[in-house]
PDB file of N, CA and C in Angstrom:
ATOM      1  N   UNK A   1      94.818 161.911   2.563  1.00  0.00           N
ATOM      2  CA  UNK A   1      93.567 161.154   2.479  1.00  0.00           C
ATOM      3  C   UNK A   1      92.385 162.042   2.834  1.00  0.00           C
ATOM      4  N   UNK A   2      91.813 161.799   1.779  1.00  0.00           N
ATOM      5  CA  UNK A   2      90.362 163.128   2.060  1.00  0.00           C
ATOM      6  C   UNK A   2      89.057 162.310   2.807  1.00  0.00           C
ATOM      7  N   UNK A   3      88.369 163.115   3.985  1.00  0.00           N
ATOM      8  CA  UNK A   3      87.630 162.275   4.664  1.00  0.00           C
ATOM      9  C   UNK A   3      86.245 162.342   4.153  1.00  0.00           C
ATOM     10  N   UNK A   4      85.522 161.815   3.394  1.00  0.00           N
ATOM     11  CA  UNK A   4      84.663 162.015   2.817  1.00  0.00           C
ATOM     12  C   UNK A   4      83.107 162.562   3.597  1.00  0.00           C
ATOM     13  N   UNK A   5      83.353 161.848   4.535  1.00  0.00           N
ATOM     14  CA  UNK A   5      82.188 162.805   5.776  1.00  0.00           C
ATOM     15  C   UNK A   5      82.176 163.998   5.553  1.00  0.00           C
ATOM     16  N   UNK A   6      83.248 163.849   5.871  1.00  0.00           N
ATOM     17  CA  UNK A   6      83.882 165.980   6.754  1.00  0.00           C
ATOM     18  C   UNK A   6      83.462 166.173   5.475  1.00  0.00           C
ATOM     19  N   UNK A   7      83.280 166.339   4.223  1.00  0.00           N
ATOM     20  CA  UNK A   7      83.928 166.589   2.914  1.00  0.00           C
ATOM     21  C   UNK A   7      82.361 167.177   2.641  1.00  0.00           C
ATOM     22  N   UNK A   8      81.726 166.366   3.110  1.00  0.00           N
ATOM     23  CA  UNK A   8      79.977 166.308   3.176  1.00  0.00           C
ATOM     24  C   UNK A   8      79.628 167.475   3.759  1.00  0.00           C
ATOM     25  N   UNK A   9      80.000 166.833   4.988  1.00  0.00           N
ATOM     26  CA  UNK A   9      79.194 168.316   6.213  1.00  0.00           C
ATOM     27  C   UNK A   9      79.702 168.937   5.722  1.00  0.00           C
ATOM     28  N   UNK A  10      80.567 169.616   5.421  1.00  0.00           N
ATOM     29  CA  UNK A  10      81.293 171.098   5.193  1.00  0.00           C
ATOM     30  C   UNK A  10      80.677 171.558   3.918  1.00  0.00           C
ATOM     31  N   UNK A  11      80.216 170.740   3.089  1.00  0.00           N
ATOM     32  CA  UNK A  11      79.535 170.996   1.490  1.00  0.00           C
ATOM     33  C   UNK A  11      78.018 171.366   1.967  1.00  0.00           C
ATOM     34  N   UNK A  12      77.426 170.370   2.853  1.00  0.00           N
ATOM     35  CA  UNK A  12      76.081 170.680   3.266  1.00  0.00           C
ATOM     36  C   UNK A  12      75.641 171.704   3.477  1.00  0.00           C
ATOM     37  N   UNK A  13      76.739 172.176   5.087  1.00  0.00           N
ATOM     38  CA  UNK A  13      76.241 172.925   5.739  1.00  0.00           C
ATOM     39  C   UNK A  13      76.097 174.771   5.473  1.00  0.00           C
ATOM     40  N   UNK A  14      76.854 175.000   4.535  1.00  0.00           N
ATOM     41  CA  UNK A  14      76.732 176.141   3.591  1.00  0.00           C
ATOM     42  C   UNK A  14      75.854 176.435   2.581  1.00  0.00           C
ATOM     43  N   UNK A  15      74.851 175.039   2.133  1.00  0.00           N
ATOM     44  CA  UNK A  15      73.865 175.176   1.378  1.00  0.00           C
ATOM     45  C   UNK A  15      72.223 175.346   2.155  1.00  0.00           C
ATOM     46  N   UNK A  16      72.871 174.194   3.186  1.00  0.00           N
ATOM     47  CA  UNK A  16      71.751 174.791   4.680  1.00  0.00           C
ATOM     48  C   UNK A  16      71.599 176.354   5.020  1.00  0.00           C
ATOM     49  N   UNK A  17      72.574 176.793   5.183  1.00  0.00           N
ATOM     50  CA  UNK A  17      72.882 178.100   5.585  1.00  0.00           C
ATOM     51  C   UNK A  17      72.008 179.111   4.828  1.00  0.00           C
ATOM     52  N   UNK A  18      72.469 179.320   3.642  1.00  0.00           N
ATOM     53  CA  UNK A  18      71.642 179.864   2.411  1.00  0.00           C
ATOM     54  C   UNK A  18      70.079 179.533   2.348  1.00  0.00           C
ATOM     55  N   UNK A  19      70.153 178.050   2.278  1.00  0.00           N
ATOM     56  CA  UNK A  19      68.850 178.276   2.044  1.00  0.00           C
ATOM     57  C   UNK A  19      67.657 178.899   3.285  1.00  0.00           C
ATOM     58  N   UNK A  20      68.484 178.540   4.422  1.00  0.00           N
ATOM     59  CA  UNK A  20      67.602 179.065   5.569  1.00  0.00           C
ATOM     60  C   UNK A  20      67.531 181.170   5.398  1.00  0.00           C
ATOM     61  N   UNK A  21      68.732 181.364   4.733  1.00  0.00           N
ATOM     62  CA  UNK A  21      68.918 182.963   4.604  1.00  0.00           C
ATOM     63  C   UNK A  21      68.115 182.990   3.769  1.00  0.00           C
ATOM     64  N   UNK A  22      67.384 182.887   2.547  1.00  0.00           N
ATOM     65  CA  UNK A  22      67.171 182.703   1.317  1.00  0.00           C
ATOM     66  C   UNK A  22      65.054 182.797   1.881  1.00  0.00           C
ATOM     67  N   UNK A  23      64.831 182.487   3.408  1.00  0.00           N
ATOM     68  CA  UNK A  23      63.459 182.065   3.664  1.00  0.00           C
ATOM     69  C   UNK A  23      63.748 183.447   4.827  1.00  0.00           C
ATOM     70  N   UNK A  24      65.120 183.975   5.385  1.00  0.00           N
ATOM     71  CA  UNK A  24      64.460 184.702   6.242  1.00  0.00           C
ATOM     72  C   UNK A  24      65.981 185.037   6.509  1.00  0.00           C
ATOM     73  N   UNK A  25      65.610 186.470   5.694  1.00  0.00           N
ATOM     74  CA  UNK A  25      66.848 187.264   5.591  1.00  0.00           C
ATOM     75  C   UNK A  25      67.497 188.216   7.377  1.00  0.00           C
ATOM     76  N   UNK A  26      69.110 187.224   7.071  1.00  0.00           N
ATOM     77  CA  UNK A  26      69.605 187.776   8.520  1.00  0.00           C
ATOM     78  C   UNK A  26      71.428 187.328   7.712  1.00  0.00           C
ATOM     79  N   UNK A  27      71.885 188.567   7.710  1.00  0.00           N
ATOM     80  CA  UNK A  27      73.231 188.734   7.295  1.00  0.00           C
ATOM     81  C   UNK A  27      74.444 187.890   8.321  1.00  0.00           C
ATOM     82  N   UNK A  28      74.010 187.770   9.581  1.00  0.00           N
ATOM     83  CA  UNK A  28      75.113 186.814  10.432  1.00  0.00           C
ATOM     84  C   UNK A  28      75.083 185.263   9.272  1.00  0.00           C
ATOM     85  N   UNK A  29      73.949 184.672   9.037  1.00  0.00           N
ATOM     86  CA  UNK A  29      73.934 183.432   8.139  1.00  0.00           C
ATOM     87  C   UNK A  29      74.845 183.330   7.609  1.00  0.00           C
ATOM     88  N   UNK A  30      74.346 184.666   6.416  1.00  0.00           N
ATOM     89  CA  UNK A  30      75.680 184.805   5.306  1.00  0.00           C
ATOM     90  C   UNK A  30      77.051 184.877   5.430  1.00  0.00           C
ATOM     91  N   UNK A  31      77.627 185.351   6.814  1.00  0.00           N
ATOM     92  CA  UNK A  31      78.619 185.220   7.369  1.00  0.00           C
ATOM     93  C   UNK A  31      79.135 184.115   7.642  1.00  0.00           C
ATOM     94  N   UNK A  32      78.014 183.312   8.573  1.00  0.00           N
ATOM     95  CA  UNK A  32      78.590 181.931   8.658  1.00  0.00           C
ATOM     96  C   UNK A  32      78.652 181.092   8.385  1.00  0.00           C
ATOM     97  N   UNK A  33      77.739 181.009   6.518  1.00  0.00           N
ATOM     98  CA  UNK A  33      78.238 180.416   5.561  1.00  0.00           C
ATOM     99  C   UNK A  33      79.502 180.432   4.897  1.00  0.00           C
ATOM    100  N   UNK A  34      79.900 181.857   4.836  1.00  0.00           N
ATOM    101  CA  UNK A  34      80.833 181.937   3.994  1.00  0.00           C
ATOM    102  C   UNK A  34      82.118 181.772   4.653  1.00  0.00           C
ATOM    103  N   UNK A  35      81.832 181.995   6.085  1.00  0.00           N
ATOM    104  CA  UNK A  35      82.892 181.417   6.920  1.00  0.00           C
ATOM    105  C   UNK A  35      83.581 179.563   6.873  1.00  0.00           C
ATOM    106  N   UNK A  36      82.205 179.407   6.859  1.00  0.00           N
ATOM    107  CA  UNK A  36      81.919 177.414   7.249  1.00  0.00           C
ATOM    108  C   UNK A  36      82.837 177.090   5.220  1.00  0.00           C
ATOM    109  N   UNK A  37      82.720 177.987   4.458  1.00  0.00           N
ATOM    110  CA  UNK A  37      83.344 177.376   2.801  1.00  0.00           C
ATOM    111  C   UNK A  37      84.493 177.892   2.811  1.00  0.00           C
ATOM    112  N   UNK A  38      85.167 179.003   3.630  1.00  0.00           N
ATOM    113  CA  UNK A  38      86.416 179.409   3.730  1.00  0.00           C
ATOM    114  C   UNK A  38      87.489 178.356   4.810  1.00  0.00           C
ATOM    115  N   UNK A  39      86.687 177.823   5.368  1.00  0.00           N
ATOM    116  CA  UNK A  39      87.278 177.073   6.387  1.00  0.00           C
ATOM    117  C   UNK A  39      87.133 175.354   5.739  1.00  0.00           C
ATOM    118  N   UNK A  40      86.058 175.178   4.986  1.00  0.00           N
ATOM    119  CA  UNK A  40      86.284 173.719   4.141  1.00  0.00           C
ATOM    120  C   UNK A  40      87.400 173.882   3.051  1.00  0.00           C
ATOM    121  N   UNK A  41      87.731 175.205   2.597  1.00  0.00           N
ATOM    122  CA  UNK A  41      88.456 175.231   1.178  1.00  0.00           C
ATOM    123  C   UNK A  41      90.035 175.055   2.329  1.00  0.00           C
ATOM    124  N   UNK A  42      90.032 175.418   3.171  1.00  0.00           N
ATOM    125  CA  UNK A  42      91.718 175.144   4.674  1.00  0.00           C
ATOM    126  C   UNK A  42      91.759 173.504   4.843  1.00  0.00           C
ATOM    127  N   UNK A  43      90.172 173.261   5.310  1.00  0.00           N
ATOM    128  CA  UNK A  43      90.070 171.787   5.528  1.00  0.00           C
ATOM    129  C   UNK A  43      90.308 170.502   4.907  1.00  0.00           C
ATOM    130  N   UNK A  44      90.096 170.815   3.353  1.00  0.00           N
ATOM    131  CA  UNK A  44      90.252 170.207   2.236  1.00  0.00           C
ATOM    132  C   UNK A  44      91.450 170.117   1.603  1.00  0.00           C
ATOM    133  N   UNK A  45      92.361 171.265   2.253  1.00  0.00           N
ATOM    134  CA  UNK A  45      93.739 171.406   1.567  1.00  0.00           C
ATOM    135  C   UNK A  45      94.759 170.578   2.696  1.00  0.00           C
ATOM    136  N   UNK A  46      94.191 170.751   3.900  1.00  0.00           N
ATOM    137  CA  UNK A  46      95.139 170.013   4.884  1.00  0.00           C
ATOM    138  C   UNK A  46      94.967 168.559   5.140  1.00  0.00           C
ATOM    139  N   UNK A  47      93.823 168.304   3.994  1.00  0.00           N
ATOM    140  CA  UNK A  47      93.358 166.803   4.330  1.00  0.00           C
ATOM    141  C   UNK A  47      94.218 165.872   3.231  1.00  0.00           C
ATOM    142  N   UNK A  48      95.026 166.625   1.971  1.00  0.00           N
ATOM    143  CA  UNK A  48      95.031 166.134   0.814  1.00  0.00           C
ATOM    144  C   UNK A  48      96.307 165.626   1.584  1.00  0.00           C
TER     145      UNK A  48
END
């Protein structure tokens, strides 16, 4: 059962991420975007 919240934040918060990198370039962001979509693509698989 997929939790549609979580499903949210985890979609959000990587577009947050970017766009805040995108106004004021700092490479940790990009990290912990791409961290926060590597860890929804785990989250999403253990939810199914």
């Amino acid at each position: 059962m997929k939790n549609p919240v979580k499903h949210f934040i985890y979609t959000l918060l990587p577009v947050v991420c970017l766009s805040v990198n995108a106004q004021q370039v700092d490479q940790r962001l990009l990290h912990y975007a791409h961290a926060i979509i590597i860890n929804a693509n785990v989250v999403s698989m253990d939810d199914t």
